[in-house]
N, C-alpha and C. Protein backbone atom coordinates (compact mmCIF):
# COMPACT_ATOMS: atom_id res chain seq x y z
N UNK A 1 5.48 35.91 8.17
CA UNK A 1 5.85 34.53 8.05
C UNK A 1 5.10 33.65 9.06
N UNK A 2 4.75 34.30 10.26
CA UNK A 2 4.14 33.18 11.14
C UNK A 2 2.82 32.99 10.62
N UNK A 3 1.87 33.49 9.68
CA UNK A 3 0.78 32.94 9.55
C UNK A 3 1.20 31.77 8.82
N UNK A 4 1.79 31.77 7.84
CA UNK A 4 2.13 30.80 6.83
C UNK A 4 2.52 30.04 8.09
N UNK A 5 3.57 29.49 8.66
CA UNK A 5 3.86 28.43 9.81
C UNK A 5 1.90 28.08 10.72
N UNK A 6 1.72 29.53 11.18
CA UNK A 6 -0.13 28.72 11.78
C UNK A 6 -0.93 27.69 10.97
N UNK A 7 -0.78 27.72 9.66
CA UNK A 7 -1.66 27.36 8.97
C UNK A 7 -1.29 26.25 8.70
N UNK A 8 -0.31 25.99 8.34
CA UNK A 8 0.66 24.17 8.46
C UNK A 8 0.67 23.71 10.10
N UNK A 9 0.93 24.05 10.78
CA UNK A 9 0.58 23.45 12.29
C UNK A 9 -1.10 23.67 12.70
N UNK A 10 -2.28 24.49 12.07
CA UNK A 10 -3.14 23.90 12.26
C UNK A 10 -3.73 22.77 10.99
N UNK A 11 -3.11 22.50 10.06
CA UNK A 11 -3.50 21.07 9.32
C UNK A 11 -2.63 20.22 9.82
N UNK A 12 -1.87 20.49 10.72
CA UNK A 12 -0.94 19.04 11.24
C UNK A 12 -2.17 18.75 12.63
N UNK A 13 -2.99 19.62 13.61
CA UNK A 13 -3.74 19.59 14.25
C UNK A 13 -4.65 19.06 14.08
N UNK A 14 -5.08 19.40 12.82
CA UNK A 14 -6.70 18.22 11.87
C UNK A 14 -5.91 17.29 11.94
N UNK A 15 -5.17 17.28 11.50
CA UNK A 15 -4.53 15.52 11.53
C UNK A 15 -4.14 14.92 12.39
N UNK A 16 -3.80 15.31 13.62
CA UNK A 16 -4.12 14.52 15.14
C UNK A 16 -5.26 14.59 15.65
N UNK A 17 -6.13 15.44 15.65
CA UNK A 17 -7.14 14.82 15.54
C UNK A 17 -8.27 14.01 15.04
N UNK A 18 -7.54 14.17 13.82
CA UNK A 18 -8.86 12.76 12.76
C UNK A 18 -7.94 11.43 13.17
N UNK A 19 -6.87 11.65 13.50
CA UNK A 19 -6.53 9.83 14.27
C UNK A 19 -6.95 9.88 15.34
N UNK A 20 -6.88 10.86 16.61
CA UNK A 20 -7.54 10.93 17.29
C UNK A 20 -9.42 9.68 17.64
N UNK A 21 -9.89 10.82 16.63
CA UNK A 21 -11.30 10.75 16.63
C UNK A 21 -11.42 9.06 15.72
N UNK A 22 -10.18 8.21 14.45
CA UNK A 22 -10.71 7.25 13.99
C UNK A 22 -10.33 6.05 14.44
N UNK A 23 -9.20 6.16 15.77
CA UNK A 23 -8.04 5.33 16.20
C UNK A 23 -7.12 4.89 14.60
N UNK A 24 -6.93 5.28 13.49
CA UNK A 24 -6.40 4.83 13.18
C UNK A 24 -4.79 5.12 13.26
N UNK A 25 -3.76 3.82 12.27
CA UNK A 25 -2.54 4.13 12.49
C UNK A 25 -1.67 5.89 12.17
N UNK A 26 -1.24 6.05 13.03
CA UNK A 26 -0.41 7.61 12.87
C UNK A 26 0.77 8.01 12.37
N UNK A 27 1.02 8.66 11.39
CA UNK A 27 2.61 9.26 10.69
C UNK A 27 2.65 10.74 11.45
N UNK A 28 3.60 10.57 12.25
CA UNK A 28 3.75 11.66 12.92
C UNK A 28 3.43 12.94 12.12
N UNK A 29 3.98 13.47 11.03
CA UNK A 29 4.04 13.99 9.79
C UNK A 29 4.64 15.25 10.15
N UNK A 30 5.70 14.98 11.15
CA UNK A 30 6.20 16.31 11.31
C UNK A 30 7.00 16.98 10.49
N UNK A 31 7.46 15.79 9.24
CA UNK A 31 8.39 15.88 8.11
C UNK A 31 7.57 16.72 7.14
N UNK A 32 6.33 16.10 6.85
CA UNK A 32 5.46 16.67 6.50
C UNK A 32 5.19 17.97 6.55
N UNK A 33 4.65 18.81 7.66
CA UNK A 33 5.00 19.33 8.01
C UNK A 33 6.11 20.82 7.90
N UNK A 34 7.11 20.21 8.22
CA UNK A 34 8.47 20.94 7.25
C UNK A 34 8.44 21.07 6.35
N UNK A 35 8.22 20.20 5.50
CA UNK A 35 8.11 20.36 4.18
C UNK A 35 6.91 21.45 3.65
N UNK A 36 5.79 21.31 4.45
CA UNK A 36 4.76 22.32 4.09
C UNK A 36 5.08 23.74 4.44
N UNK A 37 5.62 23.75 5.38
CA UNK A 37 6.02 25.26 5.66
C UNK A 37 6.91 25.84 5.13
N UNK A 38 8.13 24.73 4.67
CA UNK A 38 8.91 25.63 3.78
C UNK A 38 8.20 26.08 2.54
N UNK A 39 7.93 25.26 1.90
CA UNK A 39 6.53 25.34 0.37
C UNK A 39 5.88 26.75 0.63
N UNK A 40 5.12 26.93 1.82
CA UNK A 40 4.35 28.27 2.07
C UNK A 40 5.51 29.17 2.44
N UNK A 41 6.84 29.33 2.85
CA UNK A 41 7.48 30.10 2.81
C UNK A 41 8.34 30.52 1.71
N UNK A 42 8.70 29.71 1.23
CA UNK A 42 9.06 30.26 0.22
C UNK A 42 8.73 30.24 -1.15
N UNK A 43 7.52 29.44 -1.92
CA UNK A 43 6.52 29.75 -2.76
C UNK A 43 5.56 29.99 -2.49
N UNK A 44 4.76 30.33 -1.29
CA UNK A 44 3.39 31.09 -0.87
C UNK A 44 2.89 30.05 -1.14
N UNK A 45 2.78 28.97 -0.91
CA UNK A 45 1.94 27.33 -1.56
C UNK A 45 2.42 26.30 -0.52
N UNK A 46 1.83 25.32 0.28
CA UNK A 46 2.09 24.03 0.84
C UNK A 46 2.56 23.24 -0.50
N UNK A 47 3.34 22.45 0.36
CA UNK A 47 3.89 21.43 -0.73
C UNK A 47 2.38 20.38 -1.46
N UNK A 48 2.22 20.18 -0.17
CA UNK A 48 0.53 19.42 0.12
C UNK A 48 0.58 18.08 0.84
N UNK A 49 1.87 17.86 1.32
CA UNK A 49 2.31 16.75 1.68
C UNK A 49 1.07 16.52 3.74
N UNK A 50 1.08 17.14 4.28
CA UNK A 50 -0.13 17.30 5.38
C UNK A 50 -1.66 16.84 4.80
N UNK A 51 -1.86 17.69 3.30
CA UNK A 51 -3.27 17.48 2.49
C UNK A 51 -3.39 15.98 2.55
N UNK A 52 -2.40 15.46 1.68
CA UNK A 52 -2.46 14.67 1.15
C UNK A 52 -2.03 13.13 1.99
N UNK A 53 -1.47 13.39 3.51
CA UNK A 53 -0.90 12.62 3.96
C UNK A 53 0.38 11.78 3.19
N UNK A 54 0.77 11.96 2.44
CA UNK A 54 1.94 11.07 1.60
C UNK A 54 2.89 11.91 1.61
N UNK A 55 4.11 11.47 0.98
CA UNK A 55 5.15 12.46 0.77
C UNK A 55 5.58 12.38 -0.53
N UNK A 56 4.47 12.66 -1.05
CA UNK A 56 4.73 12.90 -2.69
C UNK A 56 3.93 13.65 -3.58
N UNK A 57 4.24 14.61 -4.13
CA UNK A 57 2.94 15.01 -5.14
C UNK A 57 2.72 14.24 -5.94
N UNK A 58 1.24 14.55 -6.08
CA UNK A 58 0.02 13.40 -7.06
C UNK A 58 0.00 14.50 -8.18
C-alpha cells in the first residue's frame, strides 16, 4: 500500500513545485490528494483529481 500513497504524494510534489517554479495561485490539494490515494487504494487507479488539478472527473 505505501507505494500507491508515494506516488500520490510525489504528484502532489510536482504540484508544489510547478507553483513553485510559475508563482502562480495555489490549491493546497491535499483533498485532492485523499481522494487520489484512496482511488489507488482501493481501485488500483487515482481518482485523477492531482492530474487534473480540479475536483471532478472530465
Amino acid at each position: 500500500m505505501e507505494d500507491a500513497v508515494d506516488s500520490c504524494s510525489g504528484l502532489l510534489t510536482k504540484r508544489f513545485d510547478e507553483f513553485a517554479t510559475a508563482g502562480n495561485g495555489l490549491d493546497l490539494g491535499l483533498q485532492y490528494h485523499a481522494f487520489d490515494v484512496v482511488g489507488e487504494l482501493t481501485f488500483d487507479e487515482k481518482v485523477g483529481f492531482l492530474e487534473q488539478g480540479i475536483d471532478e472527473t472530465v
